[in-house]
PDB file of N, CA and C in Angstrom:
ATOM      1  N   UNK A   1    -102.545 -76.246 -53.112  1.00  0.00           N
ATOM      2  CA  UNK A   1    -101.771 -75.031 -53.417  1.00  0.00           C
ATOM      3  C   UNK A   1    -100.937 -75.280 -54.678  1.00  0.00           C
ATOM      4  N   UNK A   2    -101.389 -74.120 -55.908  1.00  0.00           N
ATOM      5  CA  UNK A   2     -99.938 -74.810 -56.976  1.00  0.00           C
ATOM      6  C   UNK A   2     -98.772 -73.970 -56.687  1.00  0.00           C
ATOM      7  N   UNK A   3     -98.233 -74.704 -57.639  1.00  0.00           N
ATOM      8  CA  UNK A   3     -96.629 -74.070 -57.407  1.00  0.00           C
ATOM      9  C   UNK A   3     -96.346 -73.041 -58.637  1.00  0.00           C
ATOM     10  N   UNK A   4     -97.005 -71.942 -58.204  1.00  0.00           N
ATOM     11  CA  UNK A   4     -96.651 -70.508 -58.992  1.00  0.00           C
ATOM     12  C   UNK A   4     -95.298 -70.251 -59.457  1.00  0.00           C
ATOM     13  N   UNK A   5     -94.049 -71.046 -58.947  1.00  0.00           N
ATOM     14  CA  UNK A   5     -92.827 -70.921 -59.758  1.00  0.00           C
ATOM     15  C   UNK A   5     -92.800 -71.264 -61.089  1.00  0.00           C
ATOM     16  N   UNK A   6     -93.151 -72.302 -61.059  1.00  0.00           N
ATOM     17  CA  UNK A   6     -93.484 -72.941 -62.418  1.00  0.00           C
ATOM     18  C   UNK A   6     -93.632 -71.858 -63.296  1.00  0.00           C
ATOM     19  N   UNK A   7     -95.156 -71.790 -63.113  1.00  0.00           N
ATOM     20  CA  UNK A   7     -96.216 -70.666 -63.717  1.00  0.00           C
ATOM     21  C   UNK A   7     -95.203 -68.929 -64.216  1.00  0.00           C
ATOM     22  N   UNK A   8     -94.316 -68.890 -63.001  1.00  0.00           N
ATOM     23  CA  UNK A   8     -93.793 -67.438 -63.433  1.00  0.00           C
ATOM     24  C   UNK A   8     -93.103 -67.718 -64.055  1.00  0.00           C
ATOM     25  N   UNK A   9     -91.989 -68.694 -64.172  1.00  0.00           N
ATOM     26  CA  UNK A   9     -91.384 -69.327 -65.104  1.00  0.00           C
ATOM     27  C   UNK A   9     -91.597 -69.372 -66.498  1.00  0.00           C
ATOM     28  N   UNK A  10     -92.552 -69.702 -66.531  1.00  0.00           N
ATOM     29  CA  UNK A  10     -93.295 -69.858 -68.241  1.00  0.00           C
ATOM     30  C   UNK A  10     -93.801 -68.668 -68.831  1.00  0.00           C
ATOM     31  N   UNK A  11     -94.410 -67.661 -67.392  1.00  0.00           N
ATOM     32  CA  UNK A  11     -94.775 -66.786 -68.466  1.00  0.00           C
ATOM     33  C   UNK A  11     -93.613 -65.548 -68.537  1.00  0.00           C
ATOM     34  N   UNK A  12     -92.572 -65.769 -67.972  1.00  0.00           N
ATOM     35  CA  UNK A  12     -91.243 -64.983 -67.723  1.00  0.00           C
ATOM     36  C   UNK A  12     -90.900 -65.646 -69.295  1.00  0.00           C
ATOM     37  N   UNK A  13     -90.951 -66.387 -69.693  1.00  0.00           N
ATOM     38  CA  UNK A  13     -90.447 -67.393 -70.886  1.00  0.00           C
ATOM     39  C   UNK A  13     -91.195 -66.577 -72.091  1.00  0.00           C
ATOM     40  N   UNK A  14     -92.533 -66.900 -72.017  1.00  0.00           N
ATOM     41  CA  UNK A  14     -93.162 -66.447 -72.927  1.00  0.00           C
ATOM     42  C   UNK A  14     -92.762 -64.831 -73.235  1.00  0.00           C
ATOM     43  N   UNK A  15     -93.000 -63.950 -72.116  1.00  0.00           N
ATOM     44  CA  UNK A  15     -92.727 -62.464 -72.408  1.00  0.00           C
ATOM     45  C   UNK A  15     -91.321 -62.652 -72.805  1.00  0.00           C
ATOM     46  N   UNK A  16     -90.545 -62.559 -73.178  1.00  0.00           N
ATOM     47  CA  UNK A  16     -89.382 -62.632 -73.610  1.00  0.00           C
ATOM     48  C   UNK A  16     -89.561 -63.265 -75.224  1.00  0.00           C
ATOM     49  N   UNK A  17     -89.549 -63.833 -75.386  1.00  0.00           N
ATOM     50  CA  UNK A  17     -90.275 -64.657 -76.789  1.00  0.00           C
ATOM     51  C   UNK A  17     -91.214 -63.376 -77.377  1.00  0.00           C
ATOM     52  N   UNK A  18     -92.170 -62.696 -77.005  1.00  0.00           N
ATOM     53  CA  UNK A  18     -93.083 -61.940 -77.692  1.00  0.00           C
ATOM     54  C   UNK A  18     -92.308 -60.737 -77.634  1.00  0.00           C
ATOM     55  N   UNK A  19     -91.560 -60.241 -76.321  1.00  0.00           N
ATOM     56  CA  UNK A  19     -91.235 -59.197 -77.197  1.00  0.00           C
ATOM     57  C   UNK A  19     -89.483 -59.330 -78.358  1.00  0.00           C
ATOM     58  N   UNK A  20     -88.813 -60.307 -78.314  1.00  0.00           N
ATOM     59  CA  UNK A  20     -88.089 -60.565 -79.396  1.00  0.00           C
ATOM     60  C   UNK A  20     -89.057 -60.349 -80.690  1.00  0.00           C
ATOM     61  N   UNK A  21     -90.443 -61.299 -80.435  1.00  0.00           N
ATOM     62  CA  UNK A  21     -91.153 -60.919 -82.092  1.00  0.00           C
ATOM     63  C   UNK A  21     -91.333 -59.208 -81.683  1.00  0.00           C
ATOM     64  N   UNK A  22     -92.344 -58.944 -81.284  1.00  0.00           N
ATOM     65  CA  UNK A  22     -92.481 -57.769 -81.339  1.00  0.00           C
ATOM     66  C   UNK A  22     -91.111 -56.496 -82.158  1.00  0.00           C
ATOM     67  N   UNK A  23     -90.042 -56.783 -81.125  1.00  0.00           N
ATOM     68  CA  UNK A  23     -89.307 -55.940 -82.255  1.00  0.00           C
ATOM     69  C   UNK A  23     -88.628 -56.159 -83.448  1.00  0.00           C
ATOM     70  N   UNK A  24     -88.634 -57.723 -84.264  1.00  0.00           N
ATOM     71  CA  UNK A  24     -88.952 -57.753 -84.908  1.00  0.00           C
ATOM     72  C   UNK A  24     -89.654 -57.217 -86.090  1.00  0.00           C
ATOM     73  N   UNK A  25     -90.993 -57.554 -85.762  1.00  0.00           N
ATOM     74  CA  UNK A  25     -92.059 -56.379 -86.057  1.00  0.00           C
ATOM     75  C   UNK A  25     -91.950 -55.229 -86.384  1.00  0.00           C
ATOM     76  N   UNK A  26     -91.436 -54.758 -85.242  1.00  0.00           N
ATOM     77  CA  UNK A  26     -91.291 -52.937 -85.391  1.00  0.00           C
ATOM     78  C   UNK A  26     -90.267 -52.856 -86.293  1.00  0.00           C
ATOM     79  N   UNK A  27     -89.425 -53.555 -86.431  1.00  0.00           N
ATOM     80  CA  UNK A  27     -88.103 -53.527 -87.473  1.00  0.00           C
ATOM     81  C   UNK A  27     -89.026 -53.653 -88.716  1.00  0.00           C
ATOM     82  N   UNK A  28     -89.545 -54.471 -89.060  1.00  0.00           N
ATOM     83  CA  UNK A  28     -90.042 -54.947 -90.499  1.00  0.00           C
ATOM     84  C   UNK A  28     -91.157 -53.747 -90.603  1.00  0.00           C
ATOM     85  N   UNK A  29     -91.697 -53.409 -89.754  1.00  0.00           N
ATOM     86  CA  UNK A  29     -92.557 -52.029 -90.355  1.00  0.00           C
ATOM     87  C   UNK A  29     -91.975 -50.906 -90.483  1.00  0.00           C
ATOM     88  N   UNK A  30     -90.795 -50.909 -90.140  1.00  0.00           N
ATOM     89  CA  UNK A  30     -89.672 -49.726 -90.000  1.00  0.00           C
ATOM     90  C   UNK A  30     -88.643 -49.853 -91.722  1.00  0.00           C
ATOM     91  N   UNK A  31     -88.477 -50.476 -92.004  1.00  0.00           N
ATOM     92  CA  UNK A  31     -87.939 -50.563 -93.543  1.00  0.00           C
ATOM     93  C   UNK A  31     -88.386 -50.351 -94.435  1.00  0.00           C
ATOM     94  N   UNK A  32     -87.605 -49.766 -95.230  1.00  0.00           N
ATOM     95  CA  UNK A  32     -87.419 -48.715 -96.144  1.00  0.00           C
ATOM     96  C   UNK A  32     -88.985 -49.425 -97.335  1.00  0.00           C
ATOM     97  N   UNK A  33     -89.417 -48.815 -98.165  1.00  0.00           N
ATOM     98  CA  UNK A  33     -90.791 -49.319 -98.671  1.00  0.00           C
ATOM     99  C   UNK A  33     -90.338 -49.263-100.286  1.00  0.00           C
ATOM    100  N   UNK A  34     -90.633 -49.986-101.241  1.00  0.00           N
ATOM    101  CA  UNK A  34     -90.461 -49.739-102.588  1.00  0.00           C
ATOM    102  C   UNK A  34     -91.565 -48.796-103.154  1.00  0.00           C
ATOM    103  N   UNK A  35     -90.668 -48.465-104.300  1.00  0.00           N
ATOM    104  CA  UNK A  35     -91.346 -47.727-104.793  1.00  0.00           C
ATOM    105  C   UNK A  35     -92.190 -47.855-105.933  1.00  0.00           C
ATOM    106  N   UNK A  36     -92.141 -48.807-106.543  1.00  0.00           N
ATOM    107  CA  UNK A  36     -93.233 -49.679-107.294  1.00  0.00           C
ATOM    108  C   UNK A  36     -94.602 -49.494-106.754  1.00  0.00           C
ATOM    109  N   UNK A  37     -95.684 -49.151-107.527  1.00  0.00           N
ATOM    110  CA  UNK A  37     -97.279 -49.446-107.159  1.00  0.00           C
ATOM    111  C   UNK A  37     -97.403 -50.544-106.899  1.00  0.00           C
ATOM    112  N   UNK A  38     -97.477 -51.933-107.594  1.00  0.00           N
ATOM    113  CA  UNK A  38     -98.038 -52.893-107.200  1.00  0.00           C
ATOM    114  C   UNK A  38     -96.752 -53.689-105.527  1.00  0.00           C
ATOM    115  N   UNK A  39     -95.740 -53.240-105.915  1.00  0.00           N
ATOM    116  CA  UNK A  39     -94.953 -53.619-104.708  1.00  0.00           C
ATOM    117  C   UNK A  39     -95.600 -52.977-103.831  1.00  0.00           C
ATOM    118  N   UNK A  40     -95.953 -51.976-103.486  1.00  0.00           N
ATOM    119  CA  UNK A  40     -96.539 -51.052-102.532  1.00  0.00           C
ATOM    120  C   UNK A  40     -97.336 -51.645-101.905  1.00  0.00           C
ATOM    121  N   UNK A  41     -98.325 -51.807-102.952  1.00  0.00           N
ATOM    122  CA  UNK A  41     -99.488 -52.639-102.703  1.00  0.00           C
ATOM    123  C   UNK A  41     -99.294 -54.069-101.642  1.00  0.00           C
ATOM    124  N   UNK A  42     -98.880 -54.689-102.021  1.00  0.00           N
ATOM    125  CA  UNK A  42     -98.474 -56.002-101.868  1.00  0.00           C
ATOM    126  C   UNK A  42     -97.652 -55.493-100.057  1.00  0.00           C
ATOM    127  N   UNK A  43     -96.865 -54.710-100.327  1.00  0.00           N
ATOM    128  CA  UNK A  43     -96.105 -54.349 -98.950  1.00  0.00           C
ATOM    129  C   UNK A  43     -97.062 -53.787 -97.507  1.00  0.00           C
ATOM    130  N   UNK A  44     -98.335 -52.767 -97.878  1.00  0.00           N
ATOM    131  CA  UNK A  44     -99.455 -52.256 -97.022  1.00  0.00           C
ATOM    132  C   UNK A  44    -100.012 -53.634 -96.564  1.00  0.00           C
ATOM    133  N   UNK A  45    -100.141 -54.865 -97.562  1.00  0.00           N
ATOM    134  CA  UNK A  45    -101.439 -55.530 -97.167  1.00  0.00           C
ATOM    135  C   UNK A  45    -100.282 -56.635 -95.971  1.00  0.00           C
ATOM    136  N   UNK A  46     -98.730 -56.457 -96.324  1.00  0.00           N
ATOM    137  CA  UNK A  46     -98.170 -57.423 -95.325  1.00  0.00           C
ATOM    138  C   UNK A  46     -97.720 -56.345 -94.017  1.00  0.00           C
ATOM    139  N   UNK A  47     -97.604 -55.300 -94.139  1.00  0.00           N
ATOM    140  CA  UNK A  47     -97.814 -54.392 -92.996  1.00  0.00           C
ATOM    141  C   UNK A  47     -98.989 -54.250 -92.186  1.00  0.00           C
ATOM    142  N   UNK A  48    -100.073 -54.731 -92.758  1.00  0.00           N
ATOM    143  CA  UNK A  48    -101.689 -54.856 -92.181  1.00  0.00           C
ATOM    144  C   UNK A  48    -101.744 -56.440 -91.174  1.00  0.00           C
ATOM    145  N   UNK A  49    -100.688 -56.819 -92.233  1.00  0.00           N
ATOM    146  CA  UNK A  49    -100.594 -58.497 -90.862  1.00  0.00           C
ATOM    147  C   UNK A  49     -99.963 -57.981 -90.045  1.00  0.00           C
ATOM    148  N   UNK A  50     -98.529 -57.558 -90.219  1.00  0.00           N
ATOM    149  CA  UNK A  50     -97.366 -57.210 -89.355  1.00  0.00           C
ATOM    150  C   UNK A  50     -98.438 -56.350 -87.888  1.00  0.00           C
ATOM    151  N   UNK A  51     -99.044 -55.564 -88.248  1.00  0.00           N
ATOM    152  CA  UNK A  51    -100.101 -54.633 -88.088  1.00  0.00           C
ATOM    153  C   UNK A  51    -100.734 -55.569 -86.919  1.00  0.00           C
ATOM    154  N   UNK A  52    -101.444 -56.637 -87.126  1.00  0.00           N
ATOM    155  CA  UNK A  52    -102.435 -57.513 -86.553  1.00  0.00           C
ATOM    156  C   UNK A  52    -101.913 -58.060 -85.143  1.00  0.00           C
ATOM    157  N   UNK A  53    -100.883 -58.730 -85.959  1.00  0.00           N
ATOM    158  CA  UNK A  53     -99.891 -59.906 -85.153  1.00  0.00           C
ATOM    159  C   UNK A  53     -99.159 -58.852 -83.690  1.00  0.00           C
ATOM    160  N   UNK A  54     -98.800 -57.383 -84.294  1.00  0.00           N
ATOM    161  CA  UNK A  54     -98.235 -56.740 -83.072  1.00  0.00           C
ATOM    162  C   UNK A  54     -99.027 -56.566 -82.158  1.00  0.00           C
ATOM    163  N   UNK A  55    -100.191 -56.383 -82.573  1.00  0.00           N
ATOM    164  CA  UNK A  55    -101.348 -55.979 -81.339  1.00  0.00           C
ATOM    165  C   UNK A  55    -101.829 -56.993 -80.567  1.00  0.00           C
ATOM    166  N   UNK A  56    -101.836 -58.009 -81.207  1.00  0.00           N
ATOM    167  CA  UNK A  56    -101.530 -59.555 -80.796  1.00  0.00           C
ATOM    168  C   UNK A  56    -100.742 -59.618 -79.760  1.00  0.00           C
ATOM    169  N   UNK A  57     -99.882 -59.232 -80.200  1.00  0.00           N
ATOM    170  CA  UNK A  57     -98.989 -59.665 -79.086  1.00  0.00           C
ATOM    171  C   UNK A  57     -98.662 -58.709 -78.119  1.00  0.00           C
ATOM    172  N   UNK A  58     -99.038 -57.670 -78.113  1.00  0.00           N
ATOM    173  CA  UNK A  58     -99.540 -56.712 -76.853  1.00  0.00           C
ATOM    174  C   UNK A  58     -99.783 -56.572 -76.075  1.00  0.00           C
ATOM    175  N   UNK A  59    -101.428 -57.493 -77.119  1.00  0.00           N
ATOM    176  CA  UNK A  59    -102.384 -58.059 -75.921  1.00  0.00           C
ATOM    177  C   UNK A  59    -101.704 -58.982 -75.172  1.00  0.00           C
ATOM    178  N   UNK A  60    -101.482 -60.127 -75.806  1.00  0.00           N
ATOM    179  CA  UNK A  60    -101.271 -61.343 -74.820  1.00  0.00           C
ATOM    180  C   UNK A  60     -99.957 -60.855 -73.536  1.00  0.00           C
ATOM    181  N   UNK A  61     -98.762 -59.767 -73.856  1.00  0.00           N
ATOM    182  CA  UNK A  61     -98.109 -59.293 -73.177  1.00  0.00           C
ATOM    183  C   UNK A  61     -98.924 -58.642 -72.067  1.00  0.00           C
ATOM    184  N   UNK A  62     -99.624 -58.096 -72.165  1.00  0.00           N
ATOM    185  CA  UNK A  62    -100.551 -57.297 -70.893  1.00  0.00           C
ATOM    186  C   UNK A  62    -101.148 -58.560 -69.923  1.00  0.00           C
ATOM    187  N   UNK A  63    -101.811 -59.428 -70.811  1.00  0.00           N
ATOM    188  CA  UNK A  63    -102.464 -60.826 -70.157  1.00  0.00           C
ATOM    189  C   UNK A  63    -101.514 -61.196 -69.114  1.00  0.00           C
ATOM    190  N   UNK A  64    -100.074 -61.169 -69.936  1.00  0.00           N
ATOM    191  CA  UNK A  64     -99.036 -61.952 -69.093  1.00  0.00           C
ATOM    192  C   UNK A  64     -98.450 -61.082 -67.634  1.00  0.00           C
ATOM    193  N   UNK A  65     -98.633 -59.707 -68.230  1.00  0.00           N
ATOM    194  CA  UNK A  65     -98.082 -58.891 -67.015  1.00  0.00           C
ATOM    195  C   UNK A  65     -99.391 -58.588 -65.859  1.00  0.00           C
ATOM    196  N   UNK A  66    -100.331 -59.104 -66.064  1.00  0.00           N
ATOM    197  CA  UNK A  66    -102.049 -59.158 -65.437  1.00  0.00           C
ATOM    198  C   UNK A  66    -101.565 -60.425 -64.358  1.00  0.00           C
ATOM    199  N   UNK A  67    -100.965 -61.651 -65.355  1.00  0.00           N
ATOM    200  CA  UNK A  67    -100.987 -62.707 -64.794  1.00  0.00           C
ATOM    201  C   UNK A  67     -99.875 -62.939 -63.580  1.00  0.00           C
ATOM    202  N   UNK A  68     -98.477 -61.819 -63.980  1.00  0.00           N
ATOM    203  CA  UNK A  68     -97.462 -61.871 -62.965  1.00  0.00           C
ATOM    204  C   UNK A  68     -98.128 -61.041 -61.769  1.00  0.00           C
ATOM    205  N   UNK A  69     -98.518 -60.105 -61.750  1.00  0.00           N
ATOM    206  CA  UNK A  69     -99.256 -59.685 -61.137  1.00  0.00           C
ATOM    207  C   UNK A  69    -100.054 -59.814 -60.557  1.00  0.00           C
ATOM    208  N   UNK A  70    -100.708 -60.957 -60.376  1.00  0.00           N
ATOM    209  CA  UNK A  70    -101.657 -61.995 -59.490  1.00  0.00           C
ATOM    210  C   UNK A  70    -100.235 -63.059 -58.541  1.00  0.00           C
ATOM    211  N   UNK A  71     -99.529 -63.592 -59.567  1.00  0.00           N
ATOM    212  CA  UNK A  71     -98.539 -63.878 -58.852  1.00  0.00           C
ATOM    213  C   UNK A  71     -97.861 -63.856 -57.384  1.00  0.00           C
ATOM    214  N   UNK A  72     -97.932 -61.515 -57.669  1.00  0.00           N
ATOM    215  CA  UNK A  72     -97.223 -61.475 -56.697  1.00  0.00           C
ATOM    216  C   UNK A  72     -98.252 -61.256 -55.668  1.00  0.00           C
ATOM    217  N   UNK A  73     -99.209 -60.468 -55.967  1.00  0.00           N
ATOM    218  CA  UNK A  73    -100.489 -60.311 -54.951  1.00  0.00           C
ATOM    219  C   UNK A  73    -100.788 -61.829 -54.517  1.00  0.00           C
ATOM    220  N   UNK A  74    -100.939 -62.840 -54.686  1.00  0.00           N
ATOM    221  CA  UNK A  74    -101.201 -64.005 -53.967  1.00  0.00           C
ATOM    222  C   UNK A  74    -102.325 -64.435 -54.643  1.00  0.00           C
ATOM    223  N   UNK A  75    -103.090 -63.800 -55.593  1.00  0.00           N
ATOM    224  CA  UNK A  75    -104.123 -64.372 -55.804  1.00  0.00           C
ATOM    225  C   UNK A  75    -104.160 -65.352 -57.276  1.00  0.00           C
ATOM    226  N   UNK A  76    -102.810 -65.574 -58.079  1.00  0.00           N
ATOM    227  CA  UNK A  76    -102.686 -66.209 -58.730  1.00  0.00           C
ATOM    228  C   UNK A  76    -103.417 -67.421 -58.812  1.00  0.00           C
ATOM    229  N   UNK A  77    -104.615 -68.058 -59.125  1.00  0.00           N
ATOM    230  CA  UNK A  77    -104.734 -69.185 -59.571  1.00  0.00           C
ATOM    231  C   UNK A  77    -106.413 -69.194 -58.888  1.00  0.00           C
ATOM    232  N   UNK A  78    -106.809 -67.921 -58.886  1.00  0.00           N
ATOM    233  CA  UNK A  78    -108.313 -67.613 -58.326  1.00  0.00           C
ATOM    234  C   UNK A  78    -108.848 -67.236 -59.521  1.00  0.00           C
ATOM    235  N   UNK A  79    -109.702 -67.799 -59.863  1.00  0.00           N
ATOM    236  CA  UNK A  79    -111.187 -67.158 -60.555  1.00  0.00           C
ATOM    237  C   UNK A  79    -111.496 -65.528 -60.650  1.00  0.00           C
ATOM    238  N   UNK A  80    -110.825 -64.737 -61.246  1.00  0.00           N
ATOM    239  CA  UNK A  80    -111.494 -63.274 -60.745  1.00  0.00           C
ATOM    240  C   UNK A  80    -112.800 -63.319 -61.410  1.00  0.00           C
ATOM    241  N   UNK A  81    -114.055 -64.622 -61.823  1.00  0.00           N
ATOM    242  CA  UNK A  81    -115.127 -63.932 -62.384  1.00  0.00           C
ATOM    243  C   UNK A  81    -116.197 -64.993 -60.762  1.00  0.00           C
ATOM    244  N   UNK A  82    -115.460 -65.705 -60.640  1.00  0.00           N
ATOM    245  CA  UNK A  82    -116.465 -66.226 -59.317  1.00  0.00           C
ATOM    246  C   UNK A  82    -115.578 -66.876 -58.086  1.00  0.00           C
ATOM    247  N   UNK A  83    -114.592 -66.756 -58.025  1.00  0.00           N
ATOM    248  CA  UNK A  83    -113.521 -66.653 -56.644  1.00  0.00           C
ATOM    249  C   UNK A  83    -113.307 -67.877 -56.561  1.00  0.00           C
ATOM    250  N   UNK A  84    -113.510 -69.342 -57.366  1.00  0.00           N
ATOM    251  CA  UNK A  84    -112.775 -70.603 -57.295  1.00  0.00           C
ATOM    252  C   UNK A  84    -111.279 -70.669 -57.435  1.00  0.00           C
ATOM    253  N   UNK A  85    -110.651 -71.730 -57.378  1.00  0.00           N
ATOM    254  CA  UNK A  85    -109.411 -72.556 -57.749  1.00  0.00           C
ATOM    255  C   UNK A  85    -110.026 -72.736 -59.419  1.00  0.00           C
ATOM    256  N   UNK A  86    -108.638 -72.029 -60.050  1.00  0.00           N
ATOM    257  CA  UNK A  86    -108.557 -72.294 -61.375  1.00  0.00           C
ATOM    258  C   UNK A  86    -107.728 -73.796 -61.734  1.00  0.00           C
ATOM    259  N   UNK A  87    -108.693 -74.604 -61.928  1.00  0.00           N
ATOM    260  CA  UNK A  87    -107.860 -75.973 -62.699  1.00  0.00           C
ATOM    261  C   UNK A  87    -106.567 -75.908 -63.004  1.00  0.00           C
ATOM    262  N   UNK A  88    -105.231 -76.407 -62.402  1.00  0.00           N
ATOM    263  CA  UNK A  88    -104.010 -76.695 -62.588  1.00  0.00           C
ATOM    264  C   UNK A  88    -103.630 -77.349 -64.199  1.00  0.00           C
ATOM    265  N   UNK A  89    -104.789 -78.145 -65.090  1.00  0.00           N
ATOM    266  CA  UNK A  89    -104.698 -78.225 -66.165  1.00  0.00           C
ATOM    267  C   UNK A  89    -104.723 -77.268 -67.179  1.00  0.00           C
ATOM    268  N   UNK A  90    -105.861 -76.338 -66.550  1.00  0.00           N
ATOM    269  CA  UNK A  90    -106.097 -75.081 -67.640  1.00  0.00           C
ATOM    270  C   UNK A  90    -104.841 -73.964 -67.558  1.00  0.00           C
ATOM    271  N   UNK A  91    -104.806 -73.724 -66.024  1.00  0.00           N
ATOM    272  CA  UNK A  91    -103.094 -73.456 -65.919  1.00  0.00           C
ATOM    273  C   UNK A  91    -102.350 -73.591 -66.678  1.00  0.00           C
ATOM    274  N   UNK A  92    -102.089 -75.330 -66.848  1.00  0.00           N
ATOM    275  CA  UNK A  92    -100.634 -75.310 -67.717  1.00  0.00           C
ATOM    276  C   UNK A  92    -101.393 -74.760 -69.020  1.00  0.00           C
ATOM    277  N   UNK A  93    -102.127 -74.796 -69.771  1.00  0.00           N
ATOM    278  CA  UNK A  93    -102.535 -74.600 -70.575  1.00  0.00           C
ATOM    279  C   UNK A  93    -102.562 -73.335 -71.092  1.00  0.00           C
ATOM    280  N   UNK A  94    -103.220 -72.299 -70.394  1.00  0.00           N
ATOM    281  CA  UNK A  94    -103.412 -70.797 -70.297  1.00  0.00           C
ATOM    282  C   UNK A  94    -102.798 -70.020 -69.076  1.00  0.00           C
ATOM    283  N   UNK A  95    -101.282 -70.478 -69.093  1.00  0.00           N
ATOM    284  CA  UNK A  95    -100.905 -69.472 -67.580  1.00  0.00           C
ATOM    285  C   UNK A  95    -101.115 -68.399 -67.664  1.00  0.00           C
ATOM    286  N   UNK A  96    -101.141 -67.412 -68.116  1.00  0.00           N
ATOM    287  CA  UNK A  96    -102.341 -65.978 -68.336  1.00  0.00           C
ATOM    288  C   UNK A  96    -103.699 -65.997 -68.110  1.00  0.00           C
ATOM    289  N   UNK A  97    -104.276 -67.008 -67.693  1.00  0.00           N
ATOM    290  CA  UNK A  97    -105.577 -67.006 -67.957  1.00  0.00           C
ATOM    291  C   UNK A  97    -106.220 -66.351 -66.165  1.00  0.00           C
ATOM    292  N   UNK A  98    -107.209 -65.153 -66.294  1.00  0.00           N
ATOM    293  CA  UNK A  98    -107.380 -64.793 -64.871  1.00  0.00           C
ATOM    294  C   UNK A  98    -108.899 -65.734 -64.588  1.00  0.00           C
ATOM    295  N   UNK A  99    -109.538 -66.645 -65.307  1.00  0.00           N
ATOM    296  CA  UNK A  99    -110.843 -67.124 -65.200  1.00  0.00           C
ATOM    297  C   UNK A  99    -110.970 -68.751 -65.436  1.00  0.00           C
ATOM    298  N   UNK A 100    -111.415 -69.020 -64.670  1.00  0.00           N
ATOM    299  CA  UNK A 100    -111.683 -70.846 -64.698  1.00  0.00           C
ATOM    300  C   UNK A 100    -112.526 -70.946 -65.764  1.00  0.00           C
ATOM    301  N   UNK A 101    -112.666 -72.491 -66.094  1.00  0.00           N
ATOM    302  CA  UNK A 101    -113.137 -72.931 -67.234  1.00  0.00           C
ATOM    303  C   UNK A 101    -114.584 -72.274 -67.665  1.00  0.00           C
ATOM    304  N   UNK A 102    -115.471 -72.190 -66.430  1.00  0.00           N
ATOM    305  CA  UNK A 102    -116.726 -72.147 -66.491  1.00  0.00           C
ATOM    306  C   UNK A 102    -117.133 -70.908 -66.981  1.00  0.00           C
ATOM    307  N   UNK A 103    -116.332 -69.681 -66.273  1.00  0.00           N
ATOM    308  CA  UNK A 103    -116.222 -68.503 -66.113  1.00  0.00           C
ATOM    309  C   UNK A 103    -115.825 -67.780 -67.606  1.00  0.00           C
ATOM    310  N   UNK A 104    -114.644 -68.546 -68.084  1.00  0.00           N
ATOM    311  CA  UNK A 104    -114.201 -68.042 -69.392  1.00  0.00           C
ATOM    312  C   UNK A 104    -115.023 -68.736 -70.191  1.00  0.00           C
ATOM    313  N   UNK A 105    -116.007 -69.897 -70.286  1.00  0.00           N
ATOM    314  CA  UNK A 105    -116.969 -70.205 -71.165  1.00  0.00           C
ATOM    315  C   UNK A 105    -117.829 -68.957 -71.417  1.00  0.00           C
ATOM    316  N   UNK A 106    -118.578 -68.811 -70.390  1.00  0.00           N
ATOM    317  CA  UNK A 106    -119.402 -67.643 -70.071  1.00  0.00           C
ATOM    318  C   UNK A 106    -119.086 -66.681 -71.079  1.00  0.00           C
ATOM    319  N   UNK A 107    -118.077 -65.965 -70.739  1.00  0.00           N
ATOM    320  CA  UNK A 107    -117.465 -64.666 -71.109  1.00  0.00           C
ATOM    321  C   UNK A 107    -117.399 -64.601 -72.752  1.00  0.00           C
ATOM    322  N   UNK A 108    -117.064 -65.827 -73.555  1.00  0.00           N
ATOM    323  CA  UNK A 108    -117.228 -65.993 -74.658  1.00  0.00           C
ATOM    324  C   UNK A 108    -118.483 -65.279 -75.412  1.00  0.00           C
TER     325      UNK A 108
END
């Protein structure tokens, strides 16, 4: 049996961390834009990261609220692609992760 405290722990850690960036983010896409062409320029293509990185981190926020959510249902640390014990290594590794090693090979 692992010890899912841990686990909520970290990813209670992590969500907190992403959404500090996140608004961030929304701040820096929210300021004021120059008015220069080539500044412009230069400003769209770092709004296109800003752009990337938020959805980024979205995602991995949903992963994490997927993953508390197994948590509380009990099924935290099951395989949802073939119903094993997910490796306590890959755990620490990917506490979001809903698929054992084999499973998330696959899926690749």
């Amino acid at each position: 049996m692992i010890n899912t405290q841990t686990y909520r722990d970290a990813l209670m850690s992590r969500l907190g961390e992403l959404d500090k960036r996140l608004h961030a983010i929304e701040g820096a896409l929210d300021s004021p834009k120059s008015k220069d062409w080539d500044e412009m320029a230069a400003e769209r293509q770092d709004d296109e990261v800003l752009e990337h990185l938020g959805q980024s981190g979205q995602d991995e926020i949903a992963r994490i609220r997927a993953a508390l959510g197994r948590i509380r249902n009990g099924s935290y640390g099951t395989c949802s692609g073939c119903g094993e014990q997910i490796a306590p290594e890959r755990l620490d590794i990917l506490p979001e992760t809903p698929l054992c090693r084999a499973c998330g090979a696959r899926k690749r």
